[in-house]
Protein backbone atom coordinates (compact mmCIF):
# COMPACT_ATOMS: atom_id res chain seq x y z
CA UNK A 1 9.81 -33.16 -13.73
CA UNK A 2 13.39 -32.93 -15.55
CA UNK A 3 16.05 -31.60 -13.45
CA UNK A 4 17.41 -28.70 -14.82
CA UNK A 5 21.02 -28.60 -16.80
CA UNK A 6 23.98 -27.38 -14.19
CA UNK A 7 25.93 -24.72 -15.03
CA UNK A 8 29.42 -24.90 -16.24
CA UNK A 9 31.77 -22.66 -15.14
CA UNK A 10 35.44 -22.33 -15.88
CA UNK A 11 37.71 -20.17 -13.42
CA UNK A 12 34.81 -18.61 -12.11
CA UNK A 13 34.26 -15.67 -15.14
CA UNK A 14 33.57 -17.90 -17.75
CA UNK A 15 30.54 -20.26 -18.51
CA UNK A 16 31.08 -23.60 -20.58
CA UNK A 17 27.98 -24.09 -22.55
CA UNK A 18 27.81 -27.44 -23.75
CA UNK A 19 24.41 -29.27 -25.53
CA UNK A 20 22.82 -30.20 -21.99
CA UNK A 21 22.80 -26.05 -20.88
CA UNK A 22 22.48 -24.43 -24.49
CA UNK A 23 19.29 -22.60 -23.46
CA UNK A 24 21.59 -21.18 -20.49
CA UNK A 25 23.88 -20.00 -22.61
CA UNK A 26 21.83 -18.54 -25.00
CA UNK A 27 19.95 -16.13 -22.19
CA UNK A 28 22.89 -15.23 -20.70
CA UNK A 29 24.31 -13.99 -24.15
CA UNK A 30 20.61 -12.42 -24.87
CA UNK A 31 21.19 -10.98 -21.10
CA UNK A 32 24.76 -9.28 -21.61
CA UNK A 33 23.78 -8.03 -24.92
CA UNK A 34 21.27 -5.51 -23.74
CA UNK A 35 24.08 -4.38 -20.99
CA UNK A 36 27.31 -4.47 -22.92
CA UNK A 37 28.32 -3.15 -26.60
CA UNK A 38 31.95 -4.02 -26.62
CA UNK A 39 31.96 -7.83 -27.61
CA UNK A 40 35.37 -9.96 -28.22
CA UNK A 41 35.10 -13.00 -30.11
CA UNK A 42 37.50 -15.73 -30.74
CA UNK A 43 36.97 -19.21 -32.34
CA UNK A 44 39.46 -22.21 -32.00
CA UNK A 45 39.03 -24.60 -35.15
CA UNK A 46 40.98 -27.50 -36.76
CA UNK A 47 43.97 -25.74 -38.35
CA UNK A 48 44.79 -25.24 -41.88
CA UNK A 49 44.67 -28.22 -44.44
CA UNK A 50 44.63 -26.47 -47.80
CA UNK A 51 46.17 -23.92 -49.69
CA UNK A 52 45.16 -22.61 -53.47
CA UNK A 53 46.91 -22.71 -56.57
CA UNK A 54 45.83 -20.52 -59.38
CA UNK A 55 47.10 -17.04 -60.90
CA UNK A 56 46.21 -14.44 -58.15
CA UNK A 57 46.13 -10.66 -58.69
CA UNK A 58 46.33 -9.46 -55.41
CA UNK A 59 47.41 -10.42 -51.85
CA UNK A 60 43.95 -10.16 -50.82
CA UNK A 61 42.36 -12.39 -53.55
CA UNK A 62 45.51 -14.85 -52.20
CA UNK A 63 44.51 -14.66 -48.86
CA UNK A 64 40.46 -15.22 -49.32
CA UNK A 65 41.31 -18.04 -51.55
CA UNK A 66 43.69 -19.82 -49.08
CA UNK A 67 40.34 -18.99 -46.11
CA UNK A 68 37.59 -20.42 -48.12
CA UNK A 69 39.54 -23.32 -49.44
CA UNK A 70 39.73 -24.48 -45.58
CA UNK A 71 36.57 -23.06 -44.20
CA UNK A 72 34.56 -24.75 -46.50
CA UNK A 73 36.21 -28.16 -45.50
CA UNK A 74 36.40 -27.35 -42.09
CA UNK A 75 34.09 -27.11 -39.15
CA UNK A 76 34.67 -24.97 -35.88
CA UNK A 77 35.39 -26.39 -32.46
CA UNK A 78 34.23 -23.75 -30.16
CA UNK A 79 33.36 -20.04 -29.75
CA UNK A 80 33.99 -17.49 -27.33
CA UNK A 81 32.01 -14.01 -26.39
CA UNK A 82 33.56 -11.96 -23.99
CA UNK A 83 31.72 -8.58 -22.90
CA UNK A 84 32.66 -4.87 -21.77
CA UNK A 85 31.14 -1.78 -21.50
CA UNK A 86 32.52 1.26 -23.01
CA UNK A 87 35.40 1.85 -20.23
CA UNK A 88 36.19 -1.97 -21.00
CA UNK A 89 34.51 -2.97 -17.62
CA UNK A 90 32.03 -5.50 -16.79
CA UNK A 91 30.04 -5.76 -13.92
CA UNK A 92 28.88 -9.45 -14.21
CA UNK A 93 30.94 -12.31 -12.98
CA UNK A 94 30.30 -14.48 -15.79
CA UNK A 95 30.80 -11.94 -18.34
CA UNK A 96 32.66 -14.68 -21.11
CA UNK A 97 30.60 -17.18 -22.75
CA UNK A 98 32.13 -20.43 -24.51
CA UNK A 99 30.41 -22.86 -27.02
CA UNK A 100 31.34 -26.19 -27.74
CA UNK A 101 30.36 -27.56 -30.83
CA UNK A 102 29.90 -31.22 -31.68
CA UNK A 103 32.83 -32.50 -33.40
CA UNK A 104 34.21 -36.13 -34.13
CA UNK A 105 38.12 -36.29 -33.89
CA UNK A 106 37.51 -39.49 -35.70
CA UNK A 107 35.26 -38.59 -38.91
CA UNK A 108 36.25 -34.84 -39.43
CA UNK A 109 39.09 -32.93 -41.68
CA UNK A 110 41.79 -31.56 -39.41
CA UNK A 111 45.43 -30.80 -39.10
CA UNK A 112 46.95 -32.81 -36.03
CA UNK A 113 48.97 -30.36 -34.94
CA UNK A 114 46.73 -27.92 -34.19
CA UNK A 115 44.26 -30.64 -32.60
CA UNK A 116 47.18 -31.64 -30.52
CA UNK A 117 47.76 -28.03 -29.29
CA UNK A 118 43.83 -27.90 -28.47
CA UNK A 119 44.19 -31.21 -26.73
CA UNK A 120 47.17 -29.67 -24.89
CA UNK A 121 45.50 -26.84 -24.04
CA UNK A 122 42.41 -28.99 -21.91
CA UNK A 123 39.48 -29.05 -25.01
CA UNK A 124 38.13 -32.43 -24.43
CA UNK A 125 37.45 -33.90 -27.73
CA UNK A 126 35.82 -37.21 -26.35
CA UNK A 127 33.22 -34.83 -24.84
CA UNK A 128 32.95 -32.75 -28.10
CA UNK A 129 31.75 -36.56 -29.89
CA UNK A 130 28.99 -36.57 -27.48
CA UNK A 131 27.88 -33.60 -25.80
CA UNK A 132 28.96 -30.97 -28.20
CA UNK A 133 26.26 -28.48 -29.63
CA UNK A 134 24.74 -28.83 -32.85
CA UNK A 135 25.59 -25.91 -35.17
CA UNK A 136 22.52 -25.77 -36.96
CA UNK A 137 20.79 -25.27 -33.20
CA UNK A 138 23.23 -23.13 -32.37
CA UNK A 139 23.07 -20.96 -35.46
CA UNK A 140 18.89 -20.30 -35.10
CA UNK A 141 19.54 -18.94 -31.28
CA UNK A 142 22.19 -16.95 -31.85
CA UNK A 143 20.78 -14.90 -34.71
CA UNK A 144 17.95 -14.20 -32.36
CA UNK A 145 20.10 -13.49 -29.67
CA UNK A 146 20.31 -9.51 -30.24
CA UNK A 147 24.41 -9.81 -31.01
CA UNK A 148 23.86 -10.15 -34.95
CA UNK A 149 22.20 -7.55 -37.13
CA UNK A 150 23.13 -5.28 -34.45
CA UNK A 151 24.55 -1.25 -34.89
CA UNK A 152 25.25 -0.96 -31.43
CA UNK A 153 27.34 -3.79 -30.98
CA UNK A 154 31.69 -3.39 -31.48
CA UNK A 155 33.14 -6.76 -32.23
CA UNK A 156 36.91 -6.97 -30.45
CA UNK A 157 39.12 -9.53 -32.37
CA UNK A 158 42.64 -10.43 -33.16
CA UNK A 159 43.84 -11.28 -36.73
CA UNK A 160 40.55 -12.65 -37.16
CA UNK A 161 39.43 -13.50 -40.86
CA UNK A 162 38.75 -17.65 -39.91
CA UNK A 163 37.16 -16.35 -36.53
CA UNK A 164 34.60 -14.45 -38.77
CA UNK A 165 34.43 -17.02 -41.61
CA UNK A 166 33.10 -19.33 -39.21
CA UNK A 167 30.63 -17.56 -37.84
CA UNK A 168 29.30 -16.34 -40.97
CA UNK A 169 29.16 -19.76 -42.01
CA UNK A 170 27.04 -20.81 -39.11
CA UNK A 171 24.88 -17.58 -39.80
CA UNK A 172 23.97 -18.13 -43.19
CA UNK A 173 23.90 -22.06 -43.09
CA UNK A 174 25.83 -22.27 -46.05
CA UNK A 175 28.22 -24.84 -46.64
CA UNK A 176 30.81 -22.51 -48.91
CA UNK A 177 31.95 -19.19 -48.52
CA UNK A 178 30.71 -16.76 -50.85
CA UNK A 179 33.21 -16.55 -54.49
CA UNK A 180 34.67 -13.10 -53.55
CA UNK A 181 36.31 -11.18 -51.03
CA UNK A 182 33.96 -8.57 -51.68
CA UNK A 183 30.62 -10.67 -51.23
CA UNK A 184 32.17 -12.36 -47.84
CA UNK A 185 32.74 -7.97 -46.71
CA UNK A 186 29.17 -7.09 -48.06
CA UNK A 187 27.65 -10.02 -46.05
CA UNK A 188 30.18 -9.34 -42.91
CA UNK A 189 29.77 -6.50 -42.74
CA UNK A 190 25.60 -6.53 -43.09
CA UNK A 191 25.44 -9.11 -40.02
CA UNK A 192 28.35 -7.37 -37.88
CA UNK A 193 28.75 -4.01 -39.09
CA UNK A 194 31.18 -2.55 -36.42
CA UNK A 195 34.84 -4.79 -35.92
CA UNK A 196 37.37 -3.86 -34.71
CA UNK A 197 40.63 -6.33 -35.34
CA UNK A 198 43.59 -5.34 -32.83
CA UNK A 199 46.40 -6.22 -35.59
CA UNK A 200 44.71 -3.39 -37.84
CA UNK A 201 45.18 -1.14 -34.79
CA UNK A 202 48.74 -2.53 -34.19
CA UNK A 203 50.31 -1.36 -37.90
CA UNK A 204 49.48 2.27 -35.65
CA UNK A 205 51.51 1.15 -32.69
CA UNK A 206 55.11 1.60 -32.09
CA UNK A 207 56.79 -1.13 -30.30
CA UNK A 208 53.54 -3.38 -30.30
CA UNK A 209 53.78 -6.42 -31.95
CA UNK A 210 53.71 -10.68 -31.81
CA UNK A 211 50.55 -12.67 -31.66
CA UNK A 212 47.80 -12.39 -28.89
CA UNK A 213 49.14 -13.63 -25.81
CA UNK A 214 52.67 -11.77 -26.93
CA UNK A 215 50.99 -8.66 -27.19
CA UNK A 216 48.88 -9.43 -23.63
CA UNK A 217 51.75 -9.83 -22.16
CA UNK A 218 53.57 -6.84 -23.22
CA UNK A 219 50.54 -4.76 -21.73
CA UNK A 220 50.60 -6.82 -19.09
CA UNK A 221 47.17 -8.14 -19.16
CA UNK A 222 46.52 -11.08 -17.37
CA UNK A 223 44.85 -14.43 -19.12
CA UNK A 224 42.03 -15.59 -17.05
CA UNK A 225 41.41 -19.53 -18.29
CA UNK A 226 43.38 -21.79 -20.30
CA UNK A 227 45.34 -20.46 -23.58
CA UNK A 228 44.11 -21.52 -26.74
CA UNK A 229 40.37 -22.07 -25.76
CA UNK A 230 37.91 -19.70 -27.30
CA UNK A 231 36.65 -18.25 -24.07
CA UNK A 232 39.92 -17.44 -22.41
CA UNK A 233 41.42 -15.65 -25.51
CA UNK A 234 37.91 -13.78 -26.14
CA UNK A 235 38.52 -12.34 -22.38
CA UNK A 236 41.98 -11.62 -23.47
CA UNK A 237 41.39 -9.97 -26.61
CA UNK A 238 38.65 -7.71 -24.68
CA UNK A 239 41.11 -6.97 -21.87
CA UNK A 240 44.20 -6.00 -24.64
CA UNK A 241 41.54 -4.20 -26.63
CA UNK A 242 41.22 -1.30 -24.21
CA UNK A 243 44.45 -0.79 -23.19
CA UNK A 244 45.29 -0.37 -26.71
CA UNK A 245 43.23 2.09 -27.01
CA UNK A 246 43.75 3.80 -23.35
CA UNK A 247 47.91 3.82 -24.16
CA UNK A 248 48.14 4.45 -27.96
CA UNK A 249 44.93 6.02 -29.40
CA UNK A 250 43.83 8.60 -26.59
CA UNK A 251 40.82 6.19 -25.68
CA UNK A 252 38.89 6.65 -29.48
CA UNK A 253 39.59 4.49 -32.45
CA UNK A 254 38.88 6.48 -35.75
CA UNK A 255 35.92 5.22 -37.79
CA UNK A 256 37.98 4.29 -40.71
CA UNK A 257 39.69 1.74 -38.71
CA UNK A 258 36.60 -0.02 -38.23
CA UNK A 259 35.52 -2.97 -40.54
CA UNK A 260 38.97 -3.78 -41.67
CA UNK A 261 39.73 -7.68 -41.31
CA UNK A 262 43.52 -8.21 -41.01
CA UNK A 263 45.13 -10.43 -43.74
CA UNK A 264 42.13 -9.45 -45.68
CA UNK A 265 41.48 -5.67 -45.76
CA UNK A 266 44.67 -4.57 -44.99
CA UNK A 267 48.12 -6.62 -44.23
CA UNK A 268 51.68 -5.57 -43.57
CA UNK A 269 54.00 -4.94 -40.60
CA UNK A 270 52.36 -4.23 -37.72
CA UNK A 271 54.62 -1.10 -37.12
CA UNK A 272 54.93 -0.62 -40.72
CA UNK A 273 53.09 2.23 -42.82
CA UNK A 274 52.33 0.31 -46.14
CA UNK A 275 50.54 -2.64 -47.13
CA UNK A 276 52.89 -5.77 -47.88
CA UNK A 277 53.67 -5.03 -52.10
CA UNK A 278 52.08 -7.75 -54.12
CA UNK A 279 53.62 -8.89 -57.56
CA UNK A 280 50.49 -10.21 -59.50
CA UNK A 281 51.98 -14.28 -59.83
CA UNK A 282 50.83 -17.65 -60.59
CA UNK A 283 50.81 -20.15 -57.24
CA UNK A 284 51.78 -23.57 -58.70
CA UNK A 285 50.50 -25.44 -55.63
CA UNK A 286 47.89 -27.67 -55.28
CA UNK A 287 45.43 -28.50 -51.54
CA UNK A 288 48.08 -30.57 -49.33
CA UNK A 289 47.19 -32.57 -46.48
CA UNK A 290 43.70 -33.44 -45.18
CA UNK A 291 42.38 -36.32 -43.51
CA UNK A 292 45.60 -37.80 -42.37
CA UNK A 293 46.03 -35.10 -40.18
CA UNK A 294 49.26 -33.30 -41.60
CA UNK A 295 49.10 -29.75 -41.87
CA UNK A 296 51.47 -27.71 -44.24
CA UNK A 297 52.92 -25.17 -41.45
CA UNK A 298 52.90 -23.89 -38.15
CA UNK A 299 51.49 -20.81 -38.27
CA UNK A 300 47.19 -19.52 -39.64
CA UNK A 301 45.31 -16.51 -40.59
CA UNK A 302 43.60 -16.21 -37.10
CA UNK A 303 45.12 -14.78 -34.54
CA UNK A 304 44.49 -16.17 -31.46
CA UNK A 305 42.37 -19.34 -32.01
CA UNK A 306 44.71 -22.29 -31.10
CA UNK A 307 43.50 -24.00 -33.90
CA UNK A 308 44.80 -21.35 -35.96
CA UNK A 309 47.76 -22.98 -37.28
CA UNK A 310 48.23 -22.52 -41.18
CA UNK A 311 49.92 -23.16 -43.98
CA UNK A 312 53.00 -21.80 -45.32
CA UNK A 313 53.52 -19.55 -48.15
CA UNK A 314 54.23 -21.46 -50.96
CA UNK A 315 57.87 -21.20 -52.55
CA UNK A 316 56.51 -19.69 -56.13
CA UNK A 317 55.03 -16.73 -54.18
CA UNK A 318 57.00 -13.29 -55.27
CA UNK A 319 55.92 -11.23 -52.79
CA UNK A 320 56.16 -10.22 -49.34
CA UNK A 321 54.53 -12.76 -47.52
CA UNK A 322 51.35 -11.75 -45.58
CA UNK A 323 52.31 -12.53 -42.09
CA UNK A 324 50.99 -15.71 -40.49
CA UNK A 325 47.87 -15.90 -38.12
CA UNK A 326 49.92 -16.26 -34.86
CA UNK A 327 48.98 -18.21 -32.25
CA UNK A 328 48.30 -17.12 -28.81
C-alpha cells in the first residue's frame, strides 16, 4: 500500500501544497470554505515583460491592455488562500493554503528581476521544475472546491488585477484574456462576485498609503512567513484587511466598494478623491523584453505578489500615471 503524501507546513499556519499532497490541499481548502467567508488571495508570478502600444481612450482600456498583453504570455508561480471569519479570526492552525505550480526557470517567459526577488525571498524554482502542480489539475479541483461560484464568499486582496487575471485564467482554461475590460468584469465578477481590493478602500483613508507590507506595517500587523510568497502575503492581506475596516470604516465596508479592481475599476491617489485624469493619447511603444529575462521597470499592477514587478509608463503617455503595483 502507498504511503501517504506528508504534509508541508511553513511556520506552523501555513500548508505548502506541492504535486505529491494536492489532494491535501484541496480538502483542506473544501474544509475552510464551509467555516470561513472572508478569503485573501495573493499570487506571485514572473513579473512584467510587455507593455502595449496603440491609441488608448481611457486609463482603464491602458491598463487592461498592458494585463492581458503579459498574462497571456505568462504563467503563475504560486497561489495563496488565507481564511477569516467575519471578526477576521480563525480558529484553525493551518488556516493559509499555498500552491505551487510547475514552472521551468529554464523554458518559460519571465522578467529576472522579479524571479530574482522570488528566489530571494526562499521559492525554490528547482523544486517548481519537478514537483510543482499542474494547472490544468489544479484548475478542475479548485472549481469544485466550494470557493468559486460562491455568494457567500468575500475575496480580500491588494492592488490585485494580475492576482485575479491568473486565476481566471486557470478557471476558464483559456490561454488569452478575454478582448475587453468589460468581458474580463462580467466573467470576474460571475466566478467571484464579492472582492474586496484594500487600495480601493485606501483612496478612503487618510494617512494610509505604500504597498502591502508598508501599509502592514503602519497597522502594525505582523507577517507570519516569508515576504513575497503567496501564502505569507495572503495571511497579510487578511490580517490588514480587518483592521482597515475596524480603524477607518466603523467595521462595514459599503456595497459599492465591492467589485472594484484597483488599476482597473478605479485608480488614483490613495488619499485622493478623483480618479487619475486621462488625456485620450496614442502609446508609441512596442512589447520590450521577454525571454532574456529583462523587464522594463521595477514596479507591477499587483500589489503584493513579489513577482509583481512591472513596467514603466511609457514616455508618450500624457497623463497622470496610474500608480505602479507595489511590491510588498
Amino acid at each position: 500500500m502507498p504511503s501517504m503524501p506528508s504534509v508541508a507546513m511553513m511556520d506552523n499556519q501555513i500548508l505548502d501544497v506541492w504535486k505529491n499532497n494536492l489532494n491535501i490541499g484541496m480538502k483542506r481548502l473544501r474544509t475552510l470554505a464551509k467555516k470561513y467567508h472572508y478569503v485573501a488571495i495573493d499570487t506571485e508570478f514572473p513579473g512584467v515583460i510587455a507593455r502595449p502600444y496603440g491609441t488608448f481612450e481611457n486609463n482603464q482600456e491602458y491598463q487592461y491592455t498592458n494585463l492581458k498583453a503579459n498574462v497571456d504570455m505568462l504563467k503563475p508561480i504560486q497561489i495563496g488562500f488565507s481564511f477569516f471569519d467575519a471578526n477576521g479570526e480563525s480558529a484553525d492552525p493551518l488556516s493559509t493554503v499555498q500552491f505551487n505550480f510547475l514552472w521551468n526557470q529554464d523554458s518559460e517567459a519571465h522578467a529576472q528581476d522579479s524571479i530574482d526577488l522570488l528566489n530571494l525571498s526562499g521559492i525554490d524554482f528547482e523544486k517548481l521544475k519537478v514537483e510543482g502542480i499542474d494547472s490544468a489539475e489544479f484548475a478542475e479541483l479548485f472549481i469544485s472546491s466550494g470557493l468559486v461560484l460562491n455568494d457567500q464568499i468575500t475575496w480580500l486582496c491588494f492592488h490585485s488585477p494580475f492576482d485575479w487575471a491568473y486565476v481566471m485564467k486557470l478557471c476558464t482554461a483559456q490561454r488569452c484574456m478575454p478582448a475587453s475590460l468589460q468581458e474580463f468584469t462580467e466573467s470576474l465578477s460571475l466566478f467571484f462576485p464579492n472582492i474586496v481590493d484594500i487600495k480601493v478602500l485606501m483612496k478612503r483613508c487618510k494617512n494610509l498609503k505604500g504597498g502591502l507590507q508598508e501599509v502592514a506595517d503602519q497597522l502594525d500587523v505582523p507577517r507570519i512567513g516569508s515576504q513575497h510568497q503567496a501564502g505569507s502575503d495572503a495571511k497579510i492581506t487578511g490580517d490588514a484587511y480587518f483592521k482597515i475596516i475596524d480603524m477607518y470604516f466603523e467595521g462595514k465596508v459599503d456595497t459599492s466598494l465591492v467589485g472594484l479592481v484597483w488599476g482597473l475599476h478605479e485608480s488614483g491617489s490613495s488619499t485622493g478623491n478623483g480618479i487619475n485624469s486621462w488625456v485620450p493619447t496614442t502609446v508609441a511603444s512596442s512589447i520590450v523584453s521577454g525571454y532574456d529575462g529583462s523587464s522594463s521597470g521595477a514596479g507591477a499592477l499587483n500589489g503584493s505578489g513579489a513577482g509583481s514587478a512591472a513596467s514603466s509608463q511609457p514616455s508618450s503617455h500624457r497623463a497622470s500615471p496610474v500608480p505602479a503595483q507595489e511590491s510588498s
